[in-house]
N, C-alpha and C. Protein backbone atom coordinates (compact mmCIF):
# COMPACT_ATOMS: atom_id res chain seq x y z
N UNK A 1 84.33 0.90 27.73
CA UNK A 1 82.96 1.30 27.82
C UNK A 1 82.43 1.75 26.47
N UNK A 2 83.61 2.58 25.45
CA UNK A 2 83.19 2.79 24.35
C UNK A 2 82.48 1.63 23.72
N UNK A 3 83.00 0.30 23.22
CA UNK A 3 83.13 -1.01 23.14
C UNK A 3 81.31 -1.00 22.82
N UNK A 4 80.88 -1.62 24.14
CA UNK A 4 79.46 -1.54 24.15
C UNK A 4 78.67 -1.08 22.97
N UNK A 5 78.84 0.61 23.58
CA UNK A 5 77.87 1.56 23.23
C UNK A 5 78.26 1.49 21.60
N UNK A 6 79.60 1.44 21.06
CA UNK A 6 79.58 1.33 19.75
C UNK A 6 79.03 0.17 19.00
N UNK A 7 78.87 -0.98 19.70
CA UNK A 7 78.15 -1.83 19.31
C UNK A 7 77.11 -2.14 19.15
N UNK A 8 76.16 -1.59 20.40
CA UNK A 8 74.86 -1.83 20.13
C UNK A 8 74.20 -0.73 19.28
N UNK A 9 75.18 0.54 19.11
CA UNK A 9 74.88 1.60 17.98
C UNK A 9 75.07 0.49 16.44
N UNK A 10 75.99 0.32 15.96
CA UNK A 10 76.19 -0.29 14.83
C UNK A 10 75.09 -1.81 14.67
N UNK A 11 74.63 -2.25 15.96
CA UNK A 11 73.89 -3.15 15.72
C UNK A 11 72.40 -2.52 15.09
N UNK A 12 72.23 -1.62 16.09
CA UNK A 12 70.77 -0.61 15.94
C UNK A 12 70.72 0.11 13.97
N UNK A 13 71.62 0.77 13.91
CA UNK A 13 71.99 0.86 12.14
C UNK A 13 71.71 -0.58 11.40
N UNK A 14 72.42 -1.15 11.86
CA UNK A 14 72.31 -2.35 10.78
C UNK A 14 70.87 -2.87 10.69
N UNK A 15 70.49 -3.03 11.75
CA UNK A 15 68.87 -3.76 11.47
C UNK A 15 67.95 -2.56 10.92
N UNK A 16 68.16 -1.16 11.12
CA UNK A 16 67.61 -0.85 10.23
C UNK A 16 67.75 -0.57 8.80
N UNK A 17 69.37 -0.31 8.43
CA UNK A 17 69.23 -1.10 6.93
C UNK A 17 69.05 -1.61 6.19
N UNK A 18 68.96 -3.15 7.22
CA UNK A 18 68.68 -4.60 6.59
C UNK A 18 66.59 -3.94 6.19
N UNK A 19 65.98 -2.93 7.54
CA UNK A 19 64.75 -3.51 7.59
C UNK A 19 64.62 -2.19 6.02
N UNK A 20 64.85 -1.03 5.93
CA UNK A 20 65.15 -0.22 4.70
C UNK A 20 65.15 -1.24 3.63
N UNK A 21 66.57 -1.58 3.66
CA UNK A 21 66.89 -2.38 2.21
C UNK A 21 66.13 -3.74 1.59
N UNK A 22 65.09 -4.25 2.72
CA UNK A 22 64.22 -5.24 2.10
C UNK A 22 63.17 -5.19 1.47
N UNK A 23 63.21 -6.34 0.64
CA UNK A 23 62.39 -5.66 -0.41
C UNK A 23 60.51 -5.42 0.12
N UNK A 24 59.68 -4.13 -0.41
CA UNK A 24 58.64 -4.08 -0.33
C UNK A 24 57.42 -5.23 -0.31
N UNK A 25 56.81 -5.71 -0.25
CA UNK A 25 56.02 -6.55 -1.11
C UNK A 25 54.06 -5.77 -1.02
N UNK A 26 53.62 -5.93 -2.11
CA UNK A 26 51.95 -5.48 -2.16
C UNK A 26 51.25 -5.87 -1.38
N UNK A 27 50.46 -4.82 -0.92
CA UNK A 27 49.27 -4.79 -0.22
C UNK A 27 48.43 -5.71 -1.09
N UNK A 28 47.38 -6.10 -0.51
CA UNK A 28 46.80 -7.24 -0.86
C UNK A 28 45.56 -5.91 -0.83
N UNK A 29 44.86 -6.32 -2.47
CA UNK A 29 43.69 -5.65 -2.68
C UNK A 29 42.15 -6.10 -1.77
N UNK A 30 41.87 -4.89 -1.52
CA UNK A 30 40.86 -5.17 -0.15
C UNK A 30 39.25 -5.49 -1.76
N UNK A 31 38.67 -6.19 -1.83
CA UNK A 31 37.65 -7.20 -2.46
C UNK A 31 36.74 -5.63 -2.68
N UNK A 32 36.42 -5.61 -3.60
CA UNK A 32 35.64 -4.51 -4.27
C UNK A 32 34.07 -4.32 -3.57
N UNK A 33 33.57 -3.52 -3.19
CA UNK A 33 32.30 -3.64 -2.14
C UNK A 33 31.68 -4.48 -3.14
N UNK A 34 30.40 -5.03 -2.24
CA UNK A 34 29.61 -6.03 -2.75
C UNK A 34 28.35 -5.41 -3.29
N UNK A 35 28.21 -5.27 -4.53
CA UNK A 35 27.13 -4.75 -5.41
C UNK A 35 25.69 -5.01 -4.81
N UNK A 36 24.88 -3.68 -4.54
CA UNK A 36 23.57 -3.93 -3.95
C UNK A 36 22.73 -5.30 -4.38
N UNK A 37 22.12 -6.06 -3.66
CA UNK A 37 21.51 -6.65 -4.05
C UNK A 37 19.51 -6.55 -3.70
N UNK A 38 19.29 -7.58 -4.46
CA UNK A 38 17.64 -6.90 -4.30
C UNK A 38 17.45 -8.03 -3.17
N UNK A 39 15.99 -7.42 -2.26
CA UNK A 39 15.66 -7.83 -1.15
C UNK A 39 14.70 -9.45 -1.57
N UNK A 40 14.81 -10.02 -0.86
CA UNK A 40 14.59 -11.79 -0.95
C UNK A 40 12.73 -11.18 -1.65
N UNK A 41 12.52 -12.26 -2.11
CA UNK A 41 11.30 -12.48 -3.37
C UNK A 41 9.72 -11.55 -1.71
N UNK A 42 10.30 -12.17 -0.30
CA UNK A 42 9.03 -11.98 0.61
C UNK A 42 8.82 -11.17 1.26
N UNK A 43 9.54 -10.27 0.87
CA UNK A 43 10.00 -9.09 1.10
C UNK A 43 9.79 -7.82 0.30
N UNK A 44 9.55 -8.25 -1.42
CA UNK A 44 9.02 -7.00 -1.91
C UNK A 44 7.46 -6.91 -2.09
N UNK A 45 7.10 -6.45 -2.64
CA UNK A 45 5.36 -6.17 -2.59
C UNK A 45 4.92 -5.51 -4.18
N UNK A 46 3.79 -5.95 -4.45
CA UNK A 46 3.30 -5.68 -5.61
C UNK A 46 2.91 -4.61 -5.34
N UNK A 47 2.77 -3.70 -4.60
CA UNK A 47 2.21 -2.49 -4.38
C UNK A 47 3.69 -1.08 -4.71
N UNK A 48 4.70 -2.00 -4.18
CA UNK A 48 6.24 -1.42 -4.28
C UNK A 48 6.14 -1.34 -5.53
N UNK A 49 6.18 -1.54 -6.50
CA UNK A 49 6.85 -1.72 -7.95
C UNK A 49 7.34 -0.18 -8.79
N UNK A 50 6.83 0.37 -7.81
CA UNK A 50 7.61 2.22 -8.18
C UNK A 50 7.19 2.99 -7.31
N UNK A 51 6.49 3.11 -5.97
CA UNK A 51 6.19 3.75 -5.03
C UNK A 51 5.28 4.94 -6.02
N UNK A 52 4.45 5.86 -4.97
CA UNK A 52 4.18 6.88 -5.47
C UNK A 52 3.31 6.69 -6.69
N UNK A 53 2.63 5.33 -6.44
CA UNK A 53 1.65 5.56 -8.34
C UNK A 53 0.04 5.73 -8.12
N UNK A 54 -0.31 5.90 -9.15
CA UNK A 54 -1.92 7.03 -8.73
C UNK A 54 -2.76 5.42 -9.67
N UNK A 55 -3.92 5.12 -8.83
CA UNK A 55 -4.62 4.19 -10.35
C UNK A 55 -5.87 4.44 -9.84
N UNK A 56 -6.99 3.74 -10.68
CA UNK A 56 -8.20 4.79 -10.84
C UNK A 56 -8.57 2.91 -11.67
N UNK A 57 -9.98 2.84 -10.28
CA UNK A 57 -10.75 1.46 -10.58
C UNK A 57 -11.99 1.94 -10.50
N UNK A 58 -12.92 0.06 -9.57
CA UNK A 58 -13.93 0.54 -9.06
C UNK A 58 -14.10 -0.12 -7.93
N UNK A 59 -14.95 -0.31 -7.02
CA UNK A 59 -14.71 -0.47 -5.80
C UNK A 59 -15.89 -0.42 -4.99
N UNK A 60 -16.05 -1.69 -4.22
CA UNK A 60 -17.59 -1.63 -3.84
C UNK A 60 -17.34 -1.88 -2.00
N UNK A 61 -17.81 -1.28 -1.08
CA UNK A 61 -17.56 -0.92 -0.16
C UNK A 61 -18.69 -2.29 0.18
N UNK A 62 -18.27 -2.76 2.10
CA UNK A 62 -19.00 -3.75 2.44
C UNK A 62 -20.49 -3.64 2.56
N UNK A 63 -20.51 -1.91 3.19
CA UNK A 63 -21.64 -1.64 3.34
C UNK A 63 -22.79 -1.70 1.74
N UNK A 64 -22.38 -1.73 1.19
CA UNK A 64 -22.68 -1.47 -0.37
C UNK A 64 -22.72 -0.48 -1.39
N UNK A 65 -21.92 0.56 -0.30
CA UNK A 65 -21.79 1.46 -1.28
C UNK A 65 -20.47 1.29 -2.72
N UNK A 66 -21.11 1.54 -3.83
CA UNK A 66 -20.20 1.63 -4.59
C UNK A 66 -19.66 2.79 -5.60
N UNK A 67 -18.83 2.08 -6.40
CA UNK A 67 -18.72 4.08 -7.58
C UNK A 67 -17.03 3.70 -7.69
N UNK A 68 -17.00 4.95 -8.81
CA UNK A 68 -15.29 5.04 -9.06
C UNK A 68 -14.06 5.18 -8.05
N UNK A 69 -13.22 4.24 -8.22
CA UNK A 69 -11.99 4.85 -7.17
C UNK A 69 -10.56 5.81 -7.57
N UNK A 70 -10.55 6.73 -6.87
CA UNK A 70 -8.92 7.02 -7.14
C UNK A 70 -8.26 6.15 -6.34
N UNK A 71 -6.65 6.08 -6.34
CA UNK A 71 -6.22 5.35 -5.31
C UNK A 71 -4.68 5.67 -5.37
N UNK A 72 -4.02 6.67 -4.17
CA UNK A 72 -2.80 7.12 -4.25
C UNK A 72 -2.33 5.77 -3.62
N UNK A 73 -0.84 5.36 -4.09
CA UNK A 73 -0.47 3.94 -3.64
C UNK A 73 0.87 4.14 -3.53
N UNK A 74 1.26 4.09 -1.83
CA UNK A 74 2.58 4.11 -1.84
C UNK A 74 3.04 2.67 -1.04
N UNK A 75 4.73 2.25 -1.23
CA UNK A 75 5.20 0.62 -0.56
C UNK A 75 4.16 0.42 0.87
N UNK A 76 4.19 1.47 1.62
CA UNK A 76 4.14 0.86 3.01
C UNK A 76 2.52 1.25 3.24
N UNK A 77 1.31 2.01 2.30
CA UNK A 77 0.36 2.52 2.79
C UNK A 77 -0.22 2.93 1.20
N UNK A 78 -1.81 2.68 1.18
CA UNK A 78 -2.43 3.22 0.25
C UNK A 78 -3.82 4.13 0.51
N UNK A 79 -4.11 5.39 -0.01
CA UNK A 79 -5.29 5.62 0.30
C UNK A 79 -6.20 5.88 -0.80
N UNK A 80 -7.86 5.47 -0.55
CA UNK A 80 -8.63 5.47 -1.51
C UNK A 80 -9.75 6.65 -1.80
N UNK A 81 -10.21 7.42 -2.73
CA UNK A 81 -11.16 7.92 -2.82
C UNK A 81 -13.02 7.46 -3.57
N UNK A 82 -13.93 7.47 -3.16
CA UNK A 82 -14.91 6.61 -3.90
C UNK A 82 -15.23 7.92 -4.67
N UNK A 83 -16.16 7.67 -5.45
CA UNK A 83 -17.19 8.37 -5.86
C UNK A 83 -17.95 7.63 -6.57
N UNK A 84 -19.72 7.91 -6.29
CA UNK A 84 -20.34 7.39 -7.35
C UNK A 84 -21.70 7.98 -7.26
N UNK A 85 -22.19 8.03 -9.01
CA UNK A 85 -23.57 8.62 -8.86
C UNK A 85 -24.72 7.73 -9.43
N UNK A 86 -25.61 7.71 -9.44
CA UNK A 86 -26.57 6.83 -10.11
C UNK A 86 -28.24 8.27 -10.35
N UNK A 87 -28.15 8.21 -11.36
CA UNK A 87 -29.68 9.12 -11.99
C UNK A 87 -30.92 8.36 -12.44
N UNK A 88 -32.19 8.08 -11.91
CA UNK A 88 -32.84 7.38 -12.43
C UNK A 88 -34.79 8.15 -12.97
N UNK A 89 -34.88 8.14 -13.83
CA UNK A 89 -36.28 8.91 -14.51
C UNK A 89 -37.24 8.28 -14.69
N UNK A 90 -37.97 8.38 -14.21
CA UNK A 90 -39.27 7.44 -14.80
C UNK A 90 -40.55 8.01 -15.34
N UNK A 91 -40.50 7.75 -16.75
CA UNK A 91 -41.29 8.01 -17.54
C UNK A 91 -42.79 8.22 -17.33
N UNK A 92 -43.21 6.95 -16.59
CA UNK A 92 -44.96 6.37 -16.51
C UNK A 92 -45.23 8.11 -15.35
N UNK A 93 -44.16 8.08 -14.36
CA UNK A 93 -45.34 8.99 -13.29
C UNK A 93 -44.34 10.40 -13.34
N UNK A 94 -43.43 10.70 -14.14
CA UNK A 94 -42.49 11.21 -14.17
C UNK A 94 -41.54 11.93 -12.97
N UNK A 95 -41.27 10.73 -12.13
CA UNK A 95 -40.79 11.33 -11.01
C UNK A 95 -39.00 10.63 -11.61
N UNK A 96 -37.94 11.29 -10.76
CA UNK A 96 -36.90 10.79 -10.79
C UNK A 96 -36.08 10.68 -9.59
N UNK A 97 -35.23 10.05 -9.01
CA UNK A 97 -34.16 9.86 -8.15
C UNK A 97 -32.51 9.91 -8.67
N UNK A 98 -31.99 10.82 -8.04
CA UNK A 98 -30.52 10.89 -7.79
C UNK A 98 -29.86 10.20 -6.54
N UNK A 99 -28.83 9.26 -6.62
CA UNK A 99 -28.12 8.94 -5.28
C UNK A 99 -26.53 9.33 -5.55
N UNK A 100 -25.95 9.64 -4.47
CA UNK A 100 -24.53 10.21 -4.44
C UNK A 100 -24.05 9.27 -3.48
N UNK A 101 -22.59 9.04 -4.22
CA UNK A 101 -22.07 7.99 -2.87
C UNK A 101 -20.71 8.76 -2.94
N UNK A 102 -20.09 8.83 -1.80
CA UNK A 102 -18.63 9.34 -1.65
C UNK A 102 -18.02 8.31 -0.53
N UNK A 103 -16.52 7.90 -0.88
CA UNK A 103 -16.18 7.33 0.42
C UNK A 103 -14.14 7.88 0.37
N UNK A 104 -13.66 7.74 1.34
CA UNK A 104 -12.32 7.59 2.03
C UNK A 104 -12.30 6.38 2.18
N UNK A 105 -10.87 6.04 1.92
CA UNK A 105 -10.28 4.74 2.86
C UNK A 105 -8.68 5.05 2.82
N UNK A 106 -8.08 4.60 4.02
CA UNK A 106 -6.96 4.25 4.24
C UNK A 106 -6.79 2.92 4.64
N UNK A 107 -5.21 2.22 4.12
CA UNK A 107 -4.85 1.01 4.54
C UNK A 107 -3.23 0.85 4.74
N UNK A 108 -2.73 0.34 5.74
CA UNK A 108 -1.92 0.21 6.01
C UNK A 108 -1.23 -1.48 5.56
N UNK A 109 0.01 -1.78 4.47
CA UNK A 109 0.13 -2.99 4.18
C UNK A 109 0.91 -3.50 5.15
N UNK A 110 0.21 -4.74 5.64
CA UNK A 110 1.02 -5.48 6.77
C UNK A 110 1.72 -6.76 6.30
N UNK A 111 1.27 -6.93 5.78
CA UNK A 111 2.32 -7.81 4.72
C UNK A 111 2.40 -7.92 3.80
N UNK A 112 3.54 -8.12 3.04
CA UNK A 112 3.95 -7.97 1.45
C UNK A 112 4.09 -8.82 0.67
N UNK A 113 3.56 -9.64 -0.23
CA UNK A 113 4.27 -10.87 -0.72
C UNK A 113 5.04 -10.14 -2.24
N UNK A 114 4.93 -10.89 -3.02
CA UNK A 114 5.69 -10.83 -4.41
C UNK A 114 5.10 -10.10 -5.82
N UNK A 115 3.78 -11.00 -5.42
CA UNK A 115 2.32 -10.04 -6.37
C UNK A 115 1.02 -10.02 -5.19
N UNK A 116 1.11 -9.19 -3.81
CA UNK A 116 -0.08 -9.63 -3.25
C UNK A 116 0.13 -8.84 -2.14
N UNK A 117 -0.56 -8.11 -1.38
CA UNK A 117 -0.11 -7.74 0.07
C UNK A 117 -1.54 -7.69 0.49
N UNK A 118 -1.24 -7.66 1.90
CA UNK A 118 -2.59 -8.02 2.82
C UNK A 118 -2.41 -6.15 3.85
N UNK A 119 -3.24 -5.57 3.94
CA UNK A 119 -3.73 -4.10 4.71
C UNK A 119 -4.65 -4.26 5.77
N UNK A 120 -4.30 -3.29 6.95
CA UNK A 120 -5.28 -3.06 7.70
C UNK A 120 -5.18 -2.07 7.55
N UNK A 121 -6.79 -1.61 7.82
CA UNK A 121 -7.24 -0.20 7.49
C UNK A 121 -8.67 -0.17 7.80
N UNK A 122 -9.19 0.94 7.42
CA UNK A 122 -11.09 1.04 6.99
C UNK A 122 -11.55 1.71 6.11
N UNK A 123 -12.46 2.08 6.20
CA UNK A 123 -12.87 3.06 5.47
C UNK A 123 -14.28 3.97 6.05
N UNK A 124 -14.75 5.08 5.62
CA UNK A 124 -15.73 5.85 5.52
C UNK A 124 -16.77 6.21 4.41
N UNK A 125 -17.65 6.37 4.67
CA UNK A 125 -18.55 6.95 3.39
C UNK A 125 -19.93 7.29 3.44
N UNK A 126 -20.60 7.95 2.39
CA UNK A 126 -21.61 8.94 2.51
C UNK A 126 -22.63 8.27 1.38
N UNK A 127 -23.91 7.56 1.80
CA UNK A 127 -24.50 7.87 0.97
C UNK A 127 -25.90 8.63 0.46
N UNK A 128 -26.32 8.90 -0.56
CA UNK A 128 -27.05 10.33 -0.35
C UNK A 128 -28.35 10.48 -1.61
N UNK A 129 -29.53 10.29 -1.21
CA UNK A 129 -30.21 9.72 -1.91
C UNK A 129 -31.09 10.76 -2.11
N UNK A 130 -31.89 11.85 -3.54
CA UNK A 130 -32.45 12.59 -3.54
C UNK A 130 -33.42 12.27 -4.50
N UNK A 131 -34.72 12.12 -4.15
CA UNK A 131 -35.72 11.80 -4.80
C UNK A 131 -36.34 13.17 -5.38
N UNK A 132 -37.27 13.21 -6.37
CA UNK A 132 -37.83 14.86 -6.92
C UNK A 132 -39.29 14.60 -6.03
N UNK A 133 -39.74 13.85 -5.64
CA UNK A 133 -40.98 13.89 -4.94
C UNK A 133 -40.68 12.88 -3.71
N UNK A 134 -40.74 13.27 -2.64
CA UNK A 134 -40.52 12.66 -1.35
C UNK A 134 -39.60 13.35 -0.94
N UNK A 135 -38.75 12.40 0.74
CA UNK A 135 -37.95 12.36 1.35
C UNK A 135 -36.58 12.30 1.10
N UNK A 136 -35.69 12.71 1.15
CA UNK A 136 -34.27 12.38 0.70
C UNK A 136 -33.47 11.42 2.17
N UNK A 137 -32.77 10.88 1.83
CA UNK A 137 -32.11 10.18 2.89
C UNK A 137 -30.75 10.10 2.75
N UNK A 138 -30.69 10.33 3.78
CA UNK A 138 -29.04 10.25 4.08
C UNK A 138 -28.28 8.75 4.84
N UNK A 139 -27.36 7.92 4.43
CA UNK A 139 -26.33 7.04 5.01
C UNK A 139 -24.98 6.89 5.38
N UNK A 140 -24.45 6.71 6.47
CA UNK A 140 -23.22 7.10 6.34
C UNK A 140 -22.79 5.35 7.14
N UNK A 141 -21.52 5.47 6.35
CA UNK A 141 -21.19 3.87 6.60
C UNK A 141 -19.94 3.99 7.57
N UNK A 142 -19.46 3.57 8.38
CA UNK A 142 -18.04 3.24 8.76
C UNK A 142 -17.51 1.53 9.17
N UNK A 143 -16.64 1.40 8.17
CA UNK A 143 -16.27 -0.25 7.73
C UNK A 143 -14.44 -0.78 8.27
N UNK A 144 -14.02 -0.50 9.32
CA UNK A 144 -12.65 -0.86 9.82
C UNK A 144 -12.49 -2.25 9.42
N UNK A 145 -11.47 -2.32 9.04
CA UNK A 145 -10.81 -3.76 8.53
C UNK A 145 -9.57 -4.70 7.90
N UNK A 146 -9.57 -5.22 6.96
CA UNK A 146 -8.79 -5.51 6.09
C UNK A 146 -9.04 -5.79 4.67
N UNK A 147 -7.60 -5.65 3.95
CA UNK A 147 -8.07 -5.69 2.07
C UNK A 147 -6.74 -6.58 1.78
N UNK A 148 -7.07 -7.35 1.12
CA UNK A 148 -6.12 -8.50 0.25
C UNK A 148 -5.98 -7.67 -1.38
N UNK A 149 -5.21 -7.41 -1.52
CA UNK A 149 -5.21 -7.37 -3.07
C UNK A 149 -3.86 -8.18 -3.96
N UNK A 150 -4.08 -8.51 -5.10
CA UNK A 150 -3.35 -9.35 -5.85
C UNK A 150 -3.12 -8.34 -6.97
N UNK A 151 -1.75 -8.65 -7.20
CA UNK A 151 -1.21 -7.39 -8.39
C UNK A 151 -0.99 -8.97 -9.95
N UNK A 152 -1.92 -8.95 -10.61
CA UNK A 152 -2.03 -9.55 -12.16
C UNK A 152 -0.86 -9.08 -12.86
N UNK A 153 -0.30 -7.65 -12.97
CA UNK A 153 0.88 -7.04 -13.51
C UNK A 153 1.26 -6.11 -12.60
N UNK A 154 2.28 -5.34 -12.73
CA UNK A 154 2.71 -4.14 -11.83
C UNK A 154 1.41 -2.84 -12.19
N UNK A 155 1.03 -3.11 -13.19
CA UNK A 155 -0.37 -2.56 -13.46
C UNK A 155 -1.91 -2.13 -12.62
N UNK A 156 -2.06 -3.72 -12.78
CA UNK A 156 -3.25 -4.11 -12.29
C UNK A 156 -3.67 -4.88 -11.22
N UNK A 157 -4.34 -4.56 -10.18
CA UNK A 157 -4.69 -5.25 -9.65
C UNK A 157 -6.43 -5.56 -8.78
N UNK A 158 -6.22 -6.91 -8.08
CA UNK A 158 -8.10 -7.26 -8.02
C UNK A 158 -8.04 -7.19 -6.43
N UNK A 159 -8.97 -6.61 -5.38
CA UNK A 159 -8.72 -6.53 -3.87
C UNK A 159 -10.63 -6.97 -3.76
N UNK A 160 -10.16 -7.38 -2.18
CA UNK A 160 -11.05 -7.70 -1.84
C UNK A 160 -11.36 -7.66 -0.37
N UNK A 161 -12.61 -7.54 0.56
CA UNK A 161 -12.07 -6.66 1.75
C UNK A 161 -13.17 -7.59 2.90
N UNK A 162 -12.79 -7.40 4.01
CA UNK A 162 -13.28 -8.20 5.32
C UNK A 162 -13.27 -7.31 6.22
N UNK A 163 -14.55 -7.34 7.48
CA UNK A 163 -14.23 -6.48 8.57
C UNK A 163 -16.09 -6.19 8.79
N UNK A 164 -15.74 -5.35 9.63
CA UNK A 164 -17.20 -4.96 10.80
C UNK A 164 -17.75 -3.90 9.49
N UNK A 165 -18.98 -3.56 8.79
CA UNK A 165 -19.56 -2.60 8.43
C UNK A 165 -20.38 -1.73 9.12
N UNK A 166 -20.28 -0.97 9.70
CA UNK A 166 -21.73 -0.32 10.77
C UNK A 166 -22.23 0.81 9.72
N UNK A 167 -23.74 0.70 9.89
CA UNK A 167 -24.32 1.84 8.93
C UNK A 167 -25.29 2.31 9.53
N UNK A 168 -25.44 3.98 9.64
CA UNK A 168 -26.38 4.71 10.49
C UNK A 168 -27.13 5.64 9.21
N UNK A 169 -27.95 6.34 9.71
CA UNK A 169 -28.41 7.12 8.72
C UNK A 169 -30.09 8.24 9.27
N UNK A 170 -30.67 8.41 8.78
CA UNK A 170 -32.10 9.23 8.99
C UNK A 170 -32.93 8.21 9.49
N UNK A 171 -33.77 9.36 9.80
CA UNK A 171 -35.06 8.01 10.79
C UNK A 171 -35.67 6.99 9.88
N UNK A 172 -35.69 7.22 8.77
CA UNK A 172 -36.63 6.46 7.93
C UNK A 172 -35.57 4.86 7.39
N UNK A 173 -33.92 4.95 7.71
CA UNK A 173 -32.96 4.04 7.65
C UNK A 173 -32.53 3.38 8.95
N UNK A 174 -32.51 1.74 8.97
CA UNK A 174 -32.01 1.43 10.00
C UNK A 174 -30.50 1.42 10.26
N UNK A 175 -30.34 1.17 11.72
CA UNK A 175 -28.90 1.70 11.83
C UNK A 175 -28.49 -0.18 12.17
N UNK A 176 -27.76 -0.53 11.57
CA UNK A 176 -26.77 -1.98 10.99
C UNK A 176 -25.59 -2.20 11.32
N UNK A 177 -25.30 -3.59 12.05
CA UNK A 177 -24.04 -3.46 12.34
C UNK A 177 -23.49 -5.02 11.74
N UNK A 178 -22.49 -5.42 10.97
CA UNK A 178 -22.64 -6.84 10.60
C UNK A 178 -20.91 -6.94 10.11
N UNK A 179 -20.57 -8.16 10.26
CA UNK A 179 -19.13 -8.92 10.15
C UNK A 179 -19.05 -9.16 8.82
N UNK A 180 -19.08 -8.91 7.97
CA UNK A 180 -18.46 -8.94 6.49
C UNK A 180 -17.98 -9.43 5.96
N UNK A 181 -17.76 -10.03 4.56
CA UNK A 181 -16.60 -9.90 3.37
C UNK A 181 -17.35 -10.08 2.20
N UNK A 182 -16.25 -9.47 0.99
CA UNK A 182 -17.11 -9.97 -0.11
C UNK A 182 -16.65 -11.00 -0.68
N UNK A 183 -17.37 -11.16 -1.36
CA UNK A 183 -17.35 -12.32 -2.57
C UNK A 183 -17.69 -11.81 -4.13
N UNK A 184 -17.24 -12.99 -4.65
CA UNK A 184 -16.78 -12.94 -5.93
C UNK A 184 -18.36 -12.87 -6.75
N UNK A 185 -19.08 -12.52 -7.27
CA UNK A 185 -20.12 -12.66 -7.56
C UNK A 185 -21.67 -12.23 -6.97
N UNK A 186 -21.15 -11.31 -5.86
CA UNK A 186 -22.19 -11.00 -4.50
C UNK A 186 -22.55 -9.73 -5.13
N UNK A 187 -23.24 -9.23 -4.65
CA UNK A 187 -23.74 -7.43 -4.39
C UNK A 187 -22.33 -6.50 -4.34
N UNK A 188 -21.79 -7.18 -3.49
CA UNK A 188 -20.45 -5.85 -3.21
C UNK A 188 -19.56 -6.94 -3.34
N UNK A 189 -19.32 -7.34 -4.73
CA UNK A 189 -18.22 -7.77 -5.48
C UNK A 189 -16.81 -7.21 -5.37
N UNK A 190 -16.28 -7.67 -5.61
CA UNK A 190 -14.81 -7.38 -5.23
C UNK A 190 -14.52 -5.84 -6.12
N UNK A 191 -12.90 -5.26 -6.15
CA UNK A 191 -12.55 -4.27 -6.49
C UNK A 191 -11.59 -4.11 -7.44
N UNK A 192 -11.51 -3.41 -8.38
CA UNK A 192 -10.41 -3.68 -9.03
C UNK A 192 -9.46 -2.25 -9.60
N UNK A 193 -8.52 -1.95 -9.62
CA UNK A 193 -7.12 -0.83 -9.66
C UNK A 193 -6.53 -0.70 -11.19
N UNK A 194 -6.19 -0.07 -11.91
CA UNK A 194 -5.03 0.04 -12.90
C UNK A 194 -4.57 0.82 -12.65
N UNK A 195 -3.21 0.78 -12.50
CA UNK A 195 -2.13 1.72 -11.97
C UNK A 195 -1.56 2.47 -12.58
N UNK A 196 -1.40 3.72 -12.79
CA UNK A 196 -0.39 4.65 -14.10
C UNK A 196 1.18 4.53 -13.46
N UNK A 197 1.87 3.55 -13.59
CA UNK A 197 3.30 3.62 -13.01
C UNK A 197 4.28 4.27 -14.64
């Protein structure tokens, strides 16, 4: 009975000697991670090109209001500020007129191309007309829609906008409601950005 048990003991030793005494061989190197790569050309956006950049154009609203823009500009969303004034004197009867224009806009980019993204959004705005002899009048615009803009450099860029304008205002202004866009050469010419990135 010893017989056996000494055998399958000395068998049990031996295979693990043999499995001890063979030789090691290397782990096989696992492939070094794969270095970030940048996202396909339709996928980034001229508006992306550093997130977070401030630029300062001009900008003519459908309704027609126009004037200077700020414009905080981040990848996924931009928002705009207007301002504009116009002073006018007239000599012959010496009366003069002031108009004030202020507007908001937000836009949301819904699609991104390479140098170009397309936004939905609208905008708001005030305009504000003070004569030294007469009536003063007040307008206020609200314009929901969309804006195309094209980025020329990570710099600069030219937008241009489509959508419903409705404009209300004092009794002496009619209240307007009309389907929009501009054009290149119109009254409310397109818009244009330089970006401080």
């Amino acid at each position: 009975m010893k017989k056996p048990l000494l055998l399958l003991t000395s068998s049990l030793l031996g295979g693990l000697l043999l499995c001890l005494a063979a030789p090691a061989s290397a782990q096989e190197n696992s492939p070094p991670p794969a270095a970030p790569t940048s996202p396909p050309p339709g996928n980034s956006s001229g508006s992306s090109f550093g997130g977070g950049a401030i630029g300062i154009g001009a900008e003519a609203f459908l309704s027609g209001l126009t004037g200077a823009e700020f414009v905080y500009d981040m990848s996924m969303f931009h928002i705009e500020a207007l301002l504009g004034y116009d002073h006018t004197s007239n000599a012959n009867n010496g009366g003069s007129s002031s108009d004030f224009t202020f507007g908001v806009a937000g836009w949301y980019h819904l699609a991104r191309g390479t140098n170009a993204d397309f936004s939905v959004g609208g905008s708001v705005g005030l305009f504000y007309n003070s004569p030294l002899a007469g009536n003063s009048s007040t307008k206020f615009a609200i314009e929901p829609g969309a804006e195309a803009r094209i980025f020329l450099s990570p710099n600069f860029a030219l937008n241009a906008r489509v959508g419903f304008a409705i404009t209300t205002g004092d009794s002496n202004l009619p209240t307007t409601f009309s389907i929009a866009g501009q054009q290149s050469g119109a009254a409310t010419g397109f818009g244009f950005t330089y970006y401080f990135r």
